[in-house]
C-alpha atoms as a PDB file:
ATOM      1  CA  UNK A   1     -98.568 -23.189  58.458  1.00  0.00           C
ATOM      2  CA  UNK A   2     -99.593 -19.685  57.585  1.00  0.00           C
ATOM      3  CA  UNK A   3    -102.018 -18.413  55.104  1.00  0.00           C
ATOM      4  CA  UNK A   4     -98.783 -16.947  53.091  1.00  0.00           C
ATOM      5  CA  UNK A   5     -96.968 -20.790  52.854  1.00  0.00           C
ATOM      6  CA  UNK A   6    -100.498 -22.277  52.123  1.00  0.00           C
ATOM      7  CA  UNK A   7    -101.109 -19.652  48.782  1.00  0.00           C
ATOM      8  CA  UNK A   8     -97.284 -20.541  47.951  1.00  0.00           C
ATOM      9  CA  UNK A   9     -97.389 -23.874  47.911  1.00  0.00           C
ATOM     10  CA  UNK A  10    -100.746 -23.895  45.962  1.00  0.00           C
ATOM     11  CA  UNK A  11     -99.494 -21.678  43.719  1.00  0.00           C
ATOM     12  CA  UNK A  12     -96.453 -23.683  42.999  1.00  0.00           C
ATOM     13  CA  UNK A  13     -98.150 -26.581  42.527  1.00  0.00           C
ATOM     14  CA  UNK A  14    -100.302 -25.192  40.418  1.00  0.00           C
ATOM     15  CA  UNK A  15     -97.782 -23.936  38.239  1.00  0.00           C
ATOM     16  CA  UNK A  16     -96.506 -26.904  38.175  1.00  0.00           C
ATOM     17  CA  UNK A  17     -99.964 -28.273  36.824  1.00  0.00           C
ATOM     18  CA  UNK A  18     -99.698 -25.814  34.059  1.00  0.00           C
ATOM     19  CA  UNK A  19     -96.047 -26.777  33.461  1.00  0.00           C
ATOM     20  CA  UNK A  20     -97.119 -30.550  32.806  1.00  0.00           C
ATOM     21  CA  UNK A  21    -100.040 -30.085  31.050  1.00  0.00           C
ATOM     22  CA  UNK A  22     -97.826 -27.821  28.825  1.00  0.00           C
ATOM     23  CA  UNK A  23     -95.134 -30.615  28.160  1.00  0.00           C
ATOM     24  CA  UNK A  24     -98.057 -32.960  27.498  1.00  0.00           C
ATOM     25  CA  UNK A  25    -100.245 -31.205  24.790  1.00  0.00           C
ATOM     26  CA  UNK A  26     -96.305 -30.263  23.053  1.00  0.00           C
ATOM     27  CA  UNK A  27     -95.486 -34.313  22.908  1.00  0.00           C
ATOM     28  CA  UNK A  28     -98.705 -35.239  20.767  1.00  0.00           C
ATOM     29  CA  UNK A  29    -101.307 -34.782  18.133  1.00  0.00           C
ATOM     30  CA  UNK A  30     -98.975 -35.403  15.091  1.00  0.00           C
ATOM     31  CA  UNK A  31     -99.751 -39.146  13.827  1.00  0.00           C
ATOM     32  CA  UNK A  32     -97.226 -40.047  10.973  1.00  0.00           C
ATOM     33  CA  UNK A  33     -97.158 -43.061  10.074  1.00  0.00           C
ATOM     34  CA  UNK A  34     -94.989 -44.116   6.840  1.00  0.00           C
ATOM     35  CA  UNK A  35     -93.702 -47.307   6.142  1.00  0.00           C
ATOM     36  CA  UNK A  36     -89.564 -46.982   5.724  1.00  0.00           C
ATOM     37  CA  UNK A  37     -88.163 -49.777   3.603  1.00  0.00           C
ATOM     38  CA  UNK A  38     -85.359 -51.155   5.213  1.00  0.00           C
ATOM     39  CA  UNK A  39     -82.507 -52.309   2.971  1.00  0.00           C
ATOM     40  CA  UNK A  40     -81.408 -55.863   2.470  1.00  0.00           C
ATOM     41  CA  UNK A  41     -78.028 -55.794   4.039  1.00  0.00           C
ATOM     42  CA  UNK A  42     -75.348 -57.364   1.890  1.00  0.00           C
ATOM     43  CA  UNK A  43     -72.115 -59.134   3.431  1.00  0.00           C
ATOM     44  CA  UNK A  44     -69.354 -58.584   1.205  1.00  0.00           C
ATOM     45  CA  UNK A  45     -67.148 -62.057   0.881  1.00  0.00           C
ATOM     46  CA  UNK A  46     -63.492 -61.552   0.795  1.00  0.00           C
ATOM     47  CA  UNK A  47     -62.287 -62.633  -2.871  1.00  0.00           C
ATOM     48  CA  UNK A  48     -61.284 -66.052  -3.174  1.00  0.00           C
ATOM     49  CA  UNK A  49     -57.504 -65.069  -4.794  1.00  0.00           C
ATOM     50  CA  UNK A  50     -56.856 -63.517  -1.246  1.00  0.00           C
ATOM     51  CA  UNK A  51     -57.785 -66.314   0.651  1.00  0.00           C
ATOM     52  CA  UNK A  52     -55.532 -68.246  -1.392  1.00  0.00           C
ATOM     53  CA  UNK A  53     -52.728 -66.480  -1.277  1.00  0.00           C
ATOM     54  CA  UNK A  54     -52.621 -66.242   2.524  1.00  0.00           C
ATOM     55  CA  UNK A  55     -53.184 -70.341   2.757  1.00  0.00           C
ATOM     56  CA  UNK A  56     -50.712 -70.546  -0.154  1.00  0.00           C
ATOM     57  CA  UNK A  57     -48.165 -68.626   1.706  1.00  0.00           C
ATOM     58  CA  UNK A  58     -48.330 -69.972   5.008  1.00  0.00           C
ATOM     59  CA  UNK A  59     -48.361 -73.389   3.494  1.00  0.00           C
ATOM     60  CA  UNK A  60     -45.096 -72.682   1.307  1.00  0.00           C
ATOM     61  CA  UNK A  61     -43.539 -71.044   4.721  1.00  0.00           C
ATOM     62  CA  UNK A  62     -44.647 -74.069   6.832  1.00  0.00           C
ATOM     63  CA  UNK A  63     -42.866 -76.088   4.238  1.00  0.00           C
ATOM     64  CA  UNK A  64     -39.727 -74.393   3.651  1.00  0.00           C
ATOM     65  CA  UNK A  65     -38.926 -73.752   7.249  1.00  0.00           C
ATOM     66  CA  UNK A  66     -37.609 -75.362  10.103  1.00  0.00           C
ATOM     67  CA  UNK A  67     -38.613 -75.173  13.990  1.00  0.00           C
ATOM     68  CA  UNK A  68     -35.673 -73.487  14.896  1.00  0.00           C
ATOM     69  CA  UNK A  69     -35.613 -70.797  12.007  1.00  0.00           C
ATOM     70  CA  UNK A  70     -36.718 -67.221  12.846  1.00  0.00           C
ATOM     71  CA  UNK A  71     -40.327 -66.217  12.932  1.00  0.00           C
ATOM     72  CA  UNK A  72     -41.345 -64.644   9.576  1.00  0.00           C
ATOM     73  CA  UNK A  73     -42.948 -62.102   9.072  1.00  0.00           C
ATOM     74  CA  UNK A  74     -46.822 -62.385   7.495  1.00  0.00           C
ATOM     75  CA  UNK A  75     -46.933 -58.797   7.764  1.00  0.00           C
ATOM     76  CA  UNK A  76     -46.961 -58.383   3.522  1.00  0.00           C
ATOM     77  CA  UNK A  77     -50.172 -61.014   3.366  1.00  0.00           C
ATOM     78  CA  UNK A  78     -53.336 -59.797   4.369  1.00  0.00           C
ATOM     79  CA  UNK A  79     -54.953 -62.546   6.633  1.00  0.00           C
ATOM     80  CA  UNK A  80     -58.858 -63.238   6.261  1.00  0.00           C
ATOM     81  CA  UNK A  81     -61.204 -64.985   7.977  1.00  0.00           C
ATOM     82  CA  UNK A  82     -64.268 -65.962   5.950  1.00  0.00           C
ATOM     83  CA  UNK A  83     -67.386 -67.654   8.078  1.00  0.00           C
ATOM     84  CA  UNK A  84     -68.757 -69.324   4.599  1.00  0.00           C
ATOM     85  CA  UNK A  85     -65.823 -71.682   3.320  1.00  0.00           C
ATOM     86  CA  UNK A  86     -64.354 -74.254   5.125  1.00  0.00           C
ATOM     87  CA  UNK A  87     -61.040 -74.946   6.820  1.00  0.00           C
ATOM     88  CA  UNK A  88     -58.045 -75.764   4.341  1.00  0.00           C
ATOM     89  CA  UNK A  89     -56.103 -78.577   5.881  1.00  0.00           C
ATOM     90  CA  UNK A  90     -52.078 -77.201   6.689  1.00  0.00           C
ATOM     91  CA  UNK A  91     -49.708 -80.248   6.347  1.00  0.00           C
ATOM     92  CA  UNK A  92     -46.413 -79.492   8.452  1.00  0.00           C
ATOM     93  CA  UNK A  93     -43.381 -81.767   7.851  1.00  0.00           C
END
């Protein structure tokens, strides 16, 4: 190695040295510390007349219709799942 690649290579690394140091003193020193308040999060439950009238329809279509009818169409009732009520029982006849 020559006296020329031995001064570059010091010289890069320390420039590097600088570079780092640089990066480090820009990433601290500011120390603020504030408490956010976190809101409660709500979950909205569907409204119990919807819930209704999708059981109440596909109980008065199970009802009124036979096996080997056409499929209707539930495309006009907006279907909902809620996690907080329980199952309605669907009688078929």
């Amino acid at each position: 190695m020559t006296k020329l690649q031995a001064l570059r290579g010091r010289s890069l690394a320390a420039a590097a040295l600088v570079a780092a140091a640089a990066l480090m003193a820009g990433c601290g020193g500011h120390h603020h510390h504030d408490n956010p308040t976190t809101p409660t999060p709500t979950t909205p439950t569907p409204p119990v007349s919807t819930v209704d009238a999708f059981i109440a329809y596909v109980t008065q279509l199970i009802s009124t219709s036979s096996d080997t009818a056409e499929p209707a169409s539930t495309d006009g009732v907006t279907a909902t799942t809620p996690e907080n009520t329980e199952p309605q029982a669907v009688s078929g006849s």
